[in-house]
C-alpha atoms as a PDB file:
ATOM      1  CA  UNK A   1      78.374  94.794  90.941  1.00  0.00           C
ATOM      2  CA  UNK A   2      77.158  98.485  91.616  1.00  0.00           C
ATOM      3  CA  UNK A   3      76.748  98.990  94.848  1.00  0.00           C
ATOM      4  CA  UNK A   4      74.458 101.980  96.421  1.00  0.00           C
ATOM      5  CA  UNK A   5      76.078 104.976  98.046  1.00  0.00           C
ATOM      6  CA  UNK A   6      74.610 103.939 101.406  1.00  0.00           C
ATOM      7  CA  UNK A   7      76.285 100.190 101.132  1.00  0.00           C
ATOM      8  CA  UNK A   8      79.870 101.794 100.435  1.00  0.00           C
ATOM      9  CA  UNK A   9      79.383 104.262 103.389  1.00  0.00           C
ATOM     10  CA  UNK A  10      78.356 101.702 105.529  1.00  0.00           C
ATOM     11  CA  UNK A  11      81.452  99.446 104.979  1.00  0.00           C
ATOM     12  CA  UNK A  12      84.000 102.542 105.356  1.00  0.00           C
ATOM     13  CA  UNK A  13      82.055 103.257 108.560  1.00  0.00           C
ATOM     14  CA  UNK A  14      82.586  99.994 109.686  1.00  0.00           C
ATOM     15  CA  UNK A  15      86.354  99.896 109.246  1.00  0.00           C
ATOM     16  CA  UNK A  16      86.406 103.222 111.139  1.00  0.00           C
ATOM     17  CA  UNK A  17      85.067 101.342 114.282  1.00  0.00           C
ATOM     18  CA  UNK A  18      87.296  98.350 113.739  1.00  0.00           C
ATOM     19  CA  UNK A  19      89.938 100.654 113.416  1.00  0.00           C
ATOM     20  CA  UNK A  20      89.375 102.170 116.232  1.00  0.00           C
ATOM     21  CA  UNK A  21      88.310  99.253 118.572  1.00  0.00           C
ATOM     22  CA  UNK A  22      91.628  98.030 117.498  1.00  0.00           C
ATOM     23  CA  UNK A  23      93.267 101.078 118.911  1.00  0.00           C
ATOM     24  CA  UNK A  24      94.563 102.110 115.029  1.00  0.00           C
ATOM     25  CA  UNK A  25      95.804 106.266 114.107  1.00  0.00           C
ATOM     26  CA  UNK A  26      92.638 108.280 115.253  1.00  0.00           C
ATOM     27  CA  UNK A  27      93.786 111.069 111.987  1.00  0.00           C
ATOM     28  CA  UNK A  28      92.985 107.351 110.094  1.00  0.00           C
ATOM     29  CA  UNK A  29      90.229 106.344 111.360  1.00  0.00           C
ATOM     30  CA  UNK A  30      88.197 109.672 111.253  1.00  0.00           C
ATOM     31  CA  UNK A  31      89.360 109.475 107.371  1.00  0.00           C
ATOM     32  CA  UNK A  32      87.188 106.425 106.581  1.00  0.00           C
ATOM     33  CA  UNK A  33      84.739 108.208 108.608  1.00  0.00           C
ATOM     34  CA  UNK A  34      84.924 111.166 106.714  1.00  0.00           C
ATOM     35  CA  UNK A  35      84.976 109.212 103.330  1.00  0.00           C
ATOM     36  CA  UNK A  36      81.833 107.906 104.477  1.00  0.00           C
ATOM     37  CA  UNK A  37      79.957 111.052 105.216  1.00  0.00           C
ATOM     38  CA  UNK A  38      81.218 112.440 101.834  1.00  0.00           C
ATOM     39  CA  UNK A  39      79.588 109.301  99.655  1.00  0.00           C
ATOM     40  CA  UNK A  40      76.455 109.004 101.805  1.00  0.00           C
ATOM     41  CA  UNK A  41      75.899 112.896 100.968  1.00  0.00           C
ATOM     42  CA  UNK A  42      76.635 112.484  96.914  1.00  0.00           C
ATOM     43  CA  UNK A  43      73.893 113.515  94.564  1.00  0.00           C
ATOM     44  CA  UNK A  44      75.251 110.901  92.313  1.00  0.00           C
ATOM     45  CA  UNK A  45      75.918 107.337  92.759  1.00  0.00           C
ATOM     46  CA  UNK A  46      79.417 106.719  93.044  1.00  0.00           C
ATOM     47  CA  UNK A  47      79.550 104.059  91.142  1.00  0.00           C
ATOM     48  CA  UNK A  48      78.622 106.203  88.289  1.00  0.00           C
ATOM     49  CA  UNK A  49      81.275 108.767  88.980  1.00  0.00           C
ATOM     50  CA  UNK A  50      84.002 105.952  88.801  1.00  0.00           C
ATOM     51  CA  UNK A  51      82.599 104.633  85.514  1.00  0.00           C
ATOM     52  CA  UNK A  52      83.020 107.892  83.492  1.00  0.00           C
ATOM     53  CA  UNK A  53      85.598 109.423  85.465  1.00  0.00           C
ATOM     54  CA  UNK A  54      87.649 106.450  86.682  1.00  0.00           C
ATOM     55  CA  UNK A  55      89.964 106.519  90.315  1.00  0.00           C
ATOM     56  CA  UNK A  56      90.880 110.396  89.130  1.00  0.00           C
ATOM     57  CA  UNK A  57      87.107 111.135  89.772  1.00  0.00           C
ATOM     58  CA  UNK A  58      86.528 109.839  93.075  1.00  0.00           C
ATOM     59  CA  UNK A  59      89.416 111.746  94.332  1.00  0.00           C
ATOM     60  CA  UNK A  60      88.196 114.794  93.191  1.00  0.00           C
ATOM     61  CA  UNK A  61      85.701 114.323  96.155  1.00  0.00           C
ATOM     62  CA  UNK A  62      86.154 115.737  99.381  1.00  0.00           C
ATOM     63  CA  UNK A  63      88.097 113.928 101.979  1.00  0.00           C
ATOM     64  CA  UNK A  64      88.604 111.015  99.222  1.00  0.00           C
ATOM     65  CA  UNK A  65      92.150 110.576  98.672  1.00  0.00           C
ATOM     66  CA  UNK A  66      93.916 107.664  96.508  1.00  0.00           C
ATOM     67  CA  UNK A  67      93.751 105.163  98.602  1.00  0.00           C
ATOM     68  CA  UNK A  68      90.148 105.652 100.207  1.00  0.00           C
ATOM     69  CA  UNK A  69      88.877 105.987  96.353  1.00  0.00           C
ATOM     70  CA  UNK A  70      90.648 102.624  95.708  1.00  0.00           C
ATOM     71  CA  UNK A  71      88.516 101.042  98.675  1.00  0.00           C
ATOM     72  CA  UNK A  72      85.206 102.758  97.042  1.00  0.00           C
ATOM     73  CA  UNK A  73      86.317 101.298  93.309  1.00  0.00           C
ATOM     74  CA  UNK A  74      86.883  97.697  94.611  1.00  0.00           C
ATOM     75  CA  UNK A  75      83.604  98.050  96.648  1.00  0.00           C
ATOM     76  CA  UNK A  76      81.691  98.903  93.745  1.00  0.00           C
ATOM     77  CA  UNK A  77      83.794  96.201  91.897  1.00  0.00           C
ATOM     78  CA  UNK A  78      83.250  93.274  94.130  1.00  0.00           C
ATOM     79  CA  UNK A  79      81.169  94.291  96.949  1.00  0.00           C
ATOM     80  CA  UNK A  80      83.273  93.526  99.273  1.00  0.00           C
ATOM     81  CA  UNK A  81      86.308  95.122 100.552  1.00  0.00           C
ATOM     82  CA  UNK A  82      89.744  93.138 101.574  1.00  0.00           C
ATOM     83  CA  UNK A  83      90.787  95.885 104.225  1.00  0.00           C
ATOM     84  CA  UNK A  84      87.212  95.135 105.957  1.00  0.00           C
ATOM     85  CA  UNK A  85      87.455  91.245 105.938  1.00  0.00           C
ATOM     86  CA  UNK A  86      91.379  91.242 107.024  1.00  0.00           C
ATOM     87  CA  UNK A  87      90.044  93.637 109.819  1.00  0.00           C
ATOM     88  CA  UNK A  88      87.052  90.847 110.723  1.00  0.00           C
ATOM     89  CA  UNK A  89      89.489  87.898 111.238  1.00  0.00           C
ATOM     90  CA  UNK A  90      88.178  86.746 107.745  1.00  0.00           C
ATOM     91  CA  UNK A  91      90.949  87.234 105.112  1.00  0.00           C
ATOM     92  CA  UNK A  92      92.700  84.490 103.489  1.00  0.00           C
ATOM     93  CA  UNK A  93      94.450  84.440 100.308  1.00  0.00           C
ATOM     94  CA  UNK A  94      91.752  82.453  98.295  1.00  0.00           C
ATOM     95  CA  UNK A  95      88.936  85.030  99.135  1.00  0.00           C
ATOM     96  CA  UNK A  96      91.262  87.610  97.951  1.00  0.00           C
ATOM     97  CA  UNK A  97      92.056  86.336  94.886  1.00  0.00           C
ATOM     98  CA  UNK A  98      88.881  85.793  93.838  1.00  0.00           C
ATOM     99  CA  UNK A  99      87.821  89.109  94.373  1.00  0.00           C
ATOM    100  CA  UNK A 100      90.181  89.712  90.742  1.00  0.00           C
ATOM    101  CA  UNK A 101      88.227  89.529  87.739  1.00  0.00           C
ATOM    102  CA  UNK A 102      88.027  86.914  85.805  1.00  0.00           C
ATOM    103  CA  UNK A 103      89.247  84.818  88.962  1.00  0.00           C
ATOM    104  CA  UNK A 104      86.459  82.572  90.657  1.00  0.00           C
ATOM    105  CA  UNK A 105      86.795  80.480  93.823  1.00  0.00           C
ATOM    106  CA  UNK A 106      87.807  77.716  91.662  1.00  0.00           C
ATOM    107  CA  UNK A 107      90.725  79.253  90.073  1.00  0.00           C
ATOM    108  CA  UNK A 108      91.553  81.309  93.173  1.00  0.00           C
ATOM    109  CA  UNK A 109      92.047  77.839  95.195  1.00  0.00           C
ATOM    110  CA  UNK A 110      93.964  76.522  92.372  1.00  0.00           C
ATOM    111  CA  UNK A 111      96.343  79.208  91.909  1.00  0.00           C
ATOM    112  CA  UNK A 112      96.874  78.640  96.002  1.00  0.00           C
ATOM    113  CA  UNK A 113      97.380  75.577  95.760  1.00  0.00           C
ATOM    114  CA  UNK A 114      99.799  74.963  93.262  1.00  0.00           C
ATOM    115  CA  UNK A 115     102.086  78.099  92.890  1.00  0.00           C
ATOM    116  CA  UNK A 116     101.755  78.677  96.980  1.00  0.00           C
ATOM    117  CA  UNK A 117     101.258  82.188  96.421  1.00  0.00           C
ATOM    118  CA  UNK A 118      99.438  84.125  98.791  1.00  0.00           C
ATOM    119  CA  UNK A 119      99.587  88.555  97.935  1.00  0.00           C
ATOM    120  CA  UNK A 120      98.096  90.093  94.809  1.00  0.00           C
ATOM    121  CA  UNK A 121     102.011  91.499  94.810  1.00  0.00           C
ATOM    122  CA  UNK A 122     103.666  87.718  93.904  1.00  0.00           C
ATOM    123  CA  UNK A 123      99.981  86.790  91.628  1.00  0.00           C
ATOM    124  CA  UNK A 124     101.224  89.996  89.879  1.00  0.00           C
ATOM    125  CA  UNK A 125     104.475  88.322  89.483  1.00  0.00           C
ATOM    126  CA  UNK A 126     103.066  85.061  88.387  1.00  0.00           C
ATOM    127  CA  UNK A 127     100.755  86.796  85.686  1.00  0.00           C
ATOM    128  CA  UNK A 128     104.196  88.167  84.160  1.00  0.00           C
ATOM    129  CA  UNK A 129     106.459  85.548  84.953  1.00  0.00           C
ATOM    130  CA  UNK A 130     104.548  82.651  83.700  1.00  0.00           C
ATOM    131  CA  UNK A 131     103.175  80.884  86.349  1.00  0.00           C
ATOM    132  CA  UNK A 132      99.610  82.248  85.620  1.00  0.00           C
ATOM    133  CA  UNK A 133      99.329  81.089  82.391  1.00  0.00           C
ATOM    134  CA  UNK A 134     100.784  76.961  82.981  1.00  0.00           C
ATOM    135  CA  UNK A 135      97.672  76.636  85.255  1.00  0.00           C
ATOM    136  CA  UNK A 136      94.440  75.204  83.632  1.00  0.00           C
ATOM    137  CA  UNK A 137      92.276  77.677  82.945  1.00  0.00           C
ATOM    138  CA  UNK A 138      94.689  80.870  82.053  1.00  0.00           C
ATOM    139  CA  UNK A 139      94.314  81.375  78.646  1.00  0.00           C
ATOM    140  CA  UNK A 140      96.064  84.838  76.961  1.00  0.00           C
ATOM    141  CA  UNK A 141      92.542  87.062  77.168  1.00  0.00           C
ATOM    142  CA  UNK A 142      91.517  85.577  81.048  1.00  0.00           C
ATOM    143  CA  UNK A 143      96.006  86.335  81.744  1.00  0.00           C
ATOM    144  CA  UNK A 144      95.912  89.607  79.730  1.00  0.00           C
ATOM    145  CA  UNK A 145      92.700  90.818  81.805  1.00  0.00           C
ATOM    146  CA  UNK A 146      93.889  89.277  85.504  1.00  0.00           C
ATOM    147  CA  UNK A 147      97.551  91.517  84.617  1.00  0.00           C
ATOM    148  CA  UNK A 148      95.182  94.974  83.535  1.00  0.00           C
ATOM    149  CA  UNK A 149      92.993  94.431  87.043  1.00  0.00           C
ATOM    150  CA  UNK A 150      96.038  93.613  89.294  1.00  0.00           C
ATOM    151  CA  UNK A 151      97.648  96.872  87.726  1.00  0.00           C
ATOM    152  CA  UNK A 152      95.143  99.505  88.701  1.00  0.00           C
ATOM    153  CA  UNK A 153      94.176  97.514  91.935  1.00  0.00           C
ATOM    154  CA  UNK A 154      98.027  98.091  93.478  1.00  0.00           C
ATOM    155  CA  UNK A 155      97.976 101.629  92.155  1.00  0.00           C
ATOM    156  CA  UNK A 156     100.781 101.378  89.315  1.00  0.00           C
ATOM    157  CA  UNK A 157      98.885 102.783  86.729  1.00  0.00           C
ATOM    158  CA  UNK A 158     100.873 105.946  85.742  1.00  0.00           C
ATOM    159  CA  UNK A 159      99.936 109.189  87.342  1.00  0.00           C
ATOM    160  CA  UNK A 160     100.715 113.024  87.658  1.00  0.00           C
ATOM    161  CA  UNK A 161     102.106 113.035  90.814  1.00  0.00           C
ATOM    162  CA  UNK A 162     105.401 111.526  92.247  1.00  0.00           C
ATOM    163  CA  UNK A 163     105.341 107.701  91.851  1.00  0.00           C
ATOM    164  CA  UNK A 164     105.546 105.570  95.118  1.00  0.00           C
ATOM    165  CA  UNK A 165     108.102 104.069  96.800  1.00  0.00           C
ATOM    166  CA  UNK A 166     108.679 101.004  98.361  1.00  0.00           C
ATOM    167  CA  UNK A 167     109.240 100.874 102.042  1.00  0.00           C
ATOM    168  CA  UNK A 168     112.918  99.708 102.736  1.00  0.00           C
ATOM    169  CA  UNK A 169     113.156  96.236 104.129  1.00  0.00           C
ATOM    170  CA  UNK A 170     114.750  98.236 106.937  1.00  0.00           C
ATOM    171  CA  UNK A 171     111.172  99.449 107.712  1.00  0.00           C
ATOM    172  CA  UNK A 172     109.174  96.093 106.958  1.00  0.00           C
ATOM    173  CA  UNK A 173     111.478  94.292 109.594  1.00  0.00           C
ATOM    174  CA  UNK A 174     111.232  97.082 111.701  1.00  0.00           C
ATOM    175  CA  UNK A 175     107.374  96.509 112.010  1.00  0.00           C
ATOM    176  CA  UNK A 176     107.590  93.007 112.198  1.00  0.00           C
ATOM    177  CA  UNK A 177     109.618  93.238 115.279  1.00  0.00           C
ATOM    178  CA  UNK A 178     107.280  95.442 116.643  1.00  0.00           C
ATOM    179  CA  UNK A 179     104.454  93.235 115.958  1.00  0.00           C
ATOM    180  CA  UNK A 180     105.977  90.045 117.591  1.00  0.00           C
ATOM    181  CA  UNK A 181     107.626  91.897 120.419  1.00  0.00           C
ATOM    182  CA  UNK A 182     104.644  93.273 121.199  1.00  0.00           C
ATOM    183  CA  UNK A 183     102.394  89.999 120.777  1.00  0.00           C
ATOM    184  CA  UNK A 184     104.526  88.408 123.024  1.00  0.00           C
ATOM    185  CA  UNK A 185     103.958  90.264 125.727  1.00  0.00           C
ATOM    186  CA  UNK A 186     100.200  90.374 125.031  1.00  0.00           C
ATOM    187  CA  UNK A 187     100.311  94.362 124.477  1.00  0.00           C
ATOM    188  CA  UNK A 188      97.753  93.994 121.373  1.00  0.00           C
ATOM    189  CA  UNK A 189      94.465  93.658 120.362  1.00  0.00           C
ATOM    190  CA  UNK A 190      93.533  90.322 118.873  1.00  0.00           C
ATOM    191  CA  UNK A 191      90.830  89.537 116.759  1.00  0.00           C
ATOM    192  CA  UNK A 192      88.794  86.082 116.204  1.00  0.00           C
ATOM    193  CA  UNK A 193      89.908  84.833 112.652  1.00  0.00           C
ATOM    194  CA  UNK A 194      87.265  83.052 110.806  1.00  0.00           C
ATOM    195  CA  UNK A 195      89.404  80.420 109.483  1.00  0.00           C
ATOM    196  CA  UNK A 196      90.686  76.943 111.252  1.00  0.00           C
ATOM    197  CA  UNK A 197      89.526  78.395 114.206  1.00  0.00           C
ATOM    198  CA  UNK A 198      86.088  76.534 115.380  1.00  0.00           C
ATOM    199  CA  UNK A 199      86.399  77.627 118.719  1.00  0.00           C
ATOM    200  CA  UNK A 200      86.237  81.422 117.677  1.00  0.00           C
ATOM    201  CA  UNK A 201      89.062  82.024 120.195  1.00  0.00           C
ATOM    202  CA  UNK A 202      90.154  85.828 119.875  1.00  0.00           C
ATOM    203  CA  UNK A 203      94.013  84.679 119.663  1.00  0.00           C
ATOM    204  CA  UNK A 204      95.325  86.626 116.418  1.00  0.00           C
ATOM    205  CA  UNK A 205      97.480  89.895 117.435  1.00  0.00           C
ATOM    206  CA  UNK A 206      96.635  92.724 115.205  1.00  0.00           C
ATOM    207  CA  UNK A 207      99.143  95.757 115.077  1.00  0.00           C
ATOM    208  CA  UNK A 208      98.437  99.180 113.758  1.00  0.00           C
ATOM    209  CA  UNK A 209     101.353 101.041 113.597  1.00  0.00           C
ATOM    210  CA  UNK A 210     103.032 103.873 111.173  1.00  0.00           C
ATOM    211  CA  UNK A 211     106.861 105.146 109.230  1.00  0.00           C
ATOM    212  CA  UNK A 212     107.419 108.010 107.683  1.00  0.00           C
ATOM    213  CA  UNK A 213     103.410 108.796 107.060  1.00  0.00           C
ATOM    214  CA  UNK A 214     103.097 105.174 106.123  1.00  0.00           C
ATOM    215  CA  UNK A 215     100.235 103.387 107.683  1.00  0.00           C
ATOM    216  CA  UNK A 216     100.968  99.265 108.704  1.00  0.00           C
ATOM    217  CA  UNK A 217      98.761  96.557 110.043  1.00  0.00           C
ATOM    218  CA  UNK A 218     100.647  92.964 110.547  1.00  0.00           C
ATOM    219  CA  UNK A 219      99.320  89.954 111.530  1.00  0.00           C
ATOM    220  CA  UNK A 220     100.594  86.816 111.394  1.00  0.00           C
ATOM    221  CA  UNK A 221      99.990  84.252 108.820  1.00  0.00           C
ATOM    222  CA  UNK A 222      96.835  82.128 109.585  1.00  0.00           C
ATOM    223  CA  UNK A 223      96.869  80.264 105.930  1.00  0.00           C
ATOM    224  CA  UNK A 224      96.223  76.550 105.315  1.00  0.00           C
ATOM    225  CA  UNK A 225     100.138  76.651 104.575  1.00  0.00           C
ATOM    226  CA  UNK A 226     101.424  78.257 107.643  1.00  0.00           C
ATOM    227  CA  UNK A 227      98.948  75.890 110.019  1.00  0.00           C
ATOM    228  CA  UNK A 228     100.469  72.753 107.801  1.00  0.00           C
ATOM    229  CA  UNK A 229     103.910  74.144 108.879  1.00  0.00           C
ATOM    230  CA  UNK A 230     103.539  75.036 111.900  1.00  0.00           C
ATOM    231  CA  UNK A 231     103.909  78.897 111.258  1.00  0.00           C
ATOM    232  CA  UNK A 232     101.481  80.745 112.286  1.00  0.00           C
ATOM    233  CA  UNK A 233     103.672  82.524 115.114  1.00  0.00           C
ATOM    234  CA  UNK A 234     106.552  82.722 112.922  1.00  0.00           C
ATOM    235  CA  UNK A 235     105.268  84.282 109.547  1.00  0.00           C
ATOM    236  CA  UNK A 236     103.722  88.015 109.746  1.00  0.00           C
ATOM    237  CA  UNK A 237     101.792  89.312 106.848  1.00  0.00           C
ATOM    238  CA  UNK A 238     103.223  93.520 106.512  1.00  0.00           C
ATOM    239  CA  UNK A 239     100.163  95.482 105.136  1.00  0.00           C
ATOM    240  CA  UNK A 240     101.553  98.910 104.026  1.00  0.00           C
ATOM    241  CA  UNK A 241      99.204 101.743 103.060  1.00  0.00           C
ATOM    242  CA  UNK A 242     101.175 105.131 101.824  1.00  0.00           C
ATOM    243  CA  UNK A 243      97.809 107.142 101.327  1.00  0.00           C
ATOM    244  CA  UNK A 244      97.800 105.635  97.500  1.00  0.00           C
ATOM    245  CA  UNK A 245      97.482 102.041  97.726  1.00  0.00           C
ATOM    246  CA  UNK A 246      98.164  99.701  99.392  1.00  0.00           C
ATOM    247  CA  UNK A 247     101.159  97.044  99.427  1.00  0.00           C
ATOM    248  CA  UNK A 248     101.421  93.545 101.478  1.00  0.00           C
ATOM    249  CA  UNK A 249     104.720  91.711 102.225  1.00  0.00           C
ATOM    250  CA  UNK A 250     105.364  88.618 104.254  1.00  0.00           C
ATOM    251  CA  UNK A 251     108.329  88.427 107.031  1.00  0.00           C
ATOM    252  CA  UNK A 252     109.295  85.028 107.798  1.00  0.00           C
ATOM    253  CA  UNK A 253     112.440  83.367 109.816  1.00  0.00           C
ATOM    254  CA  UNK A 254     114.546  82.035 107.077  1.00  0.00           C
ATOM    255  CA  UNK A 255     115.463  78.342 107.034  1.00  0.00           C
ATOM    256  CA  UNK A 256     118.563  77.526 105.042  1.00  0.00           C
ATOM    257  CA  UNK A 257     121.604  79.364 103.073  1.00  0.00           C
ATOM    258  CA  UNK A 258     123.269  82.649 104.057  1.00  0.00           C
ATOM    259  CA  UNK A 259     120.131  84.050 106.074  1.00  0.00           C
ATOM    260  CA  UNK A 260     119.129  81.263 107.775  1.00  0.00           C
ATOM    261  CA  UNK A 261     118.202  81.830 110.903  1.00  0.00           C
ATOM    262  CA  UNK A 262     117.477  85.722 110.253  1.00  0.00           C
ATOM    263  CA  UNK A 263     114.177  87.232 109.758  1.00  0.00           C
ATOM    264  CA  UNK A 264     113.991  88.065 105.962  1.00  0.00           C
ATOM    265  CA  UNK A 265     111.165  89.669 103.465  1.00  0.00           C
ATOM    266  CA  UNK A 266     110.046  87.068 101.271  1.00  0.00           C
ATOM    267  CA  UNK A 267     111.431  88.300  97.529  1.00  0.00           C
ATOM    268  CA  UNK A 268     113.682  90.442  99.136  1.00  0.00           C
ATOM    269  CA  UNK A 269     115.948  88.116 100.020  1.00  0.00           C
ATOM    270  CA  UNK A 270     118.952  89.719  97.526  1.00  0.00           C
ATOM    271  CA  UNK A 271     118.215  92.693 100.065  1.00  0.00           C
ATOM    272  CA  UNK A 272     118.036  91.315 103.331  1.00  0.00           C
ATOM    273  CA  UNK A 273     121.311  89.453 103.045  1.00  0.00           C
ATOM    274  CA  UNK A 274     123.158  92.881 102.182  1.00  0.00           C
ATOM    275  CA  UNK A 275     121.469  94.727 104.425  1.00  0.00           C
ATOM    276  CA  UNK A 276     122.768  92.073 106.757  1.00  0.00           C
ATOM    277  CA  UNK A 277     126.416  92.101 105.787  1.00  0.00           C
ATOM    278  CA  UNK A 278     126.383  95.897 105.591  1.00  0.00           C
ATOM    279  CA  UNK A 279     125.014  96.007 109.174  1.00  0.00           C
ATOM    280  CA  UNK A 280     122.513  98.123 108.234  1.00  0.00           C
ATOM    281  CA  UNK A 281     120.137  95.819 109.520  1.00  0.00           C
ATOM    282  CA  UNK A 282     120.900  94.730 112.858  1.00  0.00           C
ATOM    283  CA  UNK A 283     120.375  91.954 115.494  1.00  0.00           C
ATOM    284  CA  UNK A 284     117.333  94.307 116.863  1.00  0.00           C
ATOM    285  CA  UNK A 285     115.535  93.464 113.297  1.00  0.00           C
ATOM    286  CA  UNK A 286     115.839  89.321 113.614  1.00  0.00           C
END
């Protein structure tokens, strides 16, 4: 897929006005904005420039940093975007998974189905810890390429400058209480999710928010799982955005054990429960 300069600006320029019709950082949205205005003006295409230059290339361009060039490469890549169609109301995790080559809609709903997964984080995890390759259809090439994509698509391809670092679970709770706190009381935006939603009824909250020059967007869950459990005003998908990539984490009230009861990051459990005991998480973050 090779997408024209003009279809890549035209996406970034429309996540600049759902950003901002969902009342999101004005620096941020004027960012995709300005992204835009720099590819619609290239001489090149930038799908070339990303093909003999790679992610370094694109953010040699003005007002393209890592994270906007990462939205350019997996337009070019897919011709689609994730940010834009979680935006919309329209992501869900089998769309997003597919969007990884060498995974179609087939595979996508399988892996979803069976493992239960739902980030590119924990299908990261499954292409290392052997999940991936038990389902039908994983053989070592299809694994070896699905591990390569996931790699550069979260940004942990090794670069120059200082690597990232994960947002405490401190901060992830901290945003999820924001988010339902403020859902509650019907302070946010909502958008119309495509998904088991017939009506089109505008109900899902939608919170843009920020820590420590971290950007966040949480929602909460509207997957087949969470509707089958009865979730979907308990579990909040975390988006996290540190100018480099972007991360996604899911906040859920634990059921059972030690935390149960608490709100916990799912695969940060080890962390939550001495965060918990240490007090440095508090009855503010539940």
């Amino acid at each position: 897929m090779r997408s024209s300069n003009e279809e890549i600006a035209e996406l970034l320029d429309e996540v600049a006005e759902l950003l901002s019709a969902q009342e999101a950082n004005p620096f941020r949205i004027m960012a995709y904005r300005r992204a835009a205005e720099t590819i619609r003006g290239l001489d090149h295409r930038a799908s070339d420039i990303l093909e003999s230059g790679g992610i370094e290339a694109l953010t040699e361009l003005p007002f393209i940093g890592e994270s906007l060039a990462r939205c350019v490469a997996e337009i070019v890549e897919t011709g689609d975007l994730a940010l834009l169609r979680r935006l919309r109301g329209q992501a869900d995790p089998e769309t997003l998974f597919s969007t990884v080559p060498g995974i179609g809609k087939t595979l996508a709903k399988t892996i979803h189905d069976r493992l239960g997964i739902e980030t590119l984080e924990e299908l990261e995890a499954a292409a290392h810890d052997g999940r991936l390759s038990a389902l039908p259809g994983f053989g070592p090439r299809r694994l070896r390429g699905v591990a390569e994509a996931l790699s550069g698509r979260l940004g942990r391809r090794s670069r120059a400058h200082a690597p990232r670092t994960e947002p405490t679970v401190s901060e992830l709770l901290d945003v999820d209480r924001e988010y339902r706190e403020r859902a509650q009381v019907g302070d946010l935006r909502r958008i119309a999710p495509k998904r088991f939603n017939p009506e089109g009824r505008a109900w899902l909250p939608i919170l843009h928010t920020e820590r420590g020059g971290r950007h966040y967007t949480a929602l909460f869950s509207n997957t087949a799982r969470a509707h089958e459990l009865g979730k979907t005003e308990d579990w909040v998908v975390v988006f996290q955005d540190d100018g480099r990539a972007e991360r996604q984490a899911t906040v859920v009230t634990e059921t059972q054990g030690p935390l149960a009861g608490r709100r916990v990051v799912r695969g940060r459990e080890r962390e939550c429960l001495e965060g918990y005991r240490s007090e440095e998480l508090t009855p503010a973050s539940e």
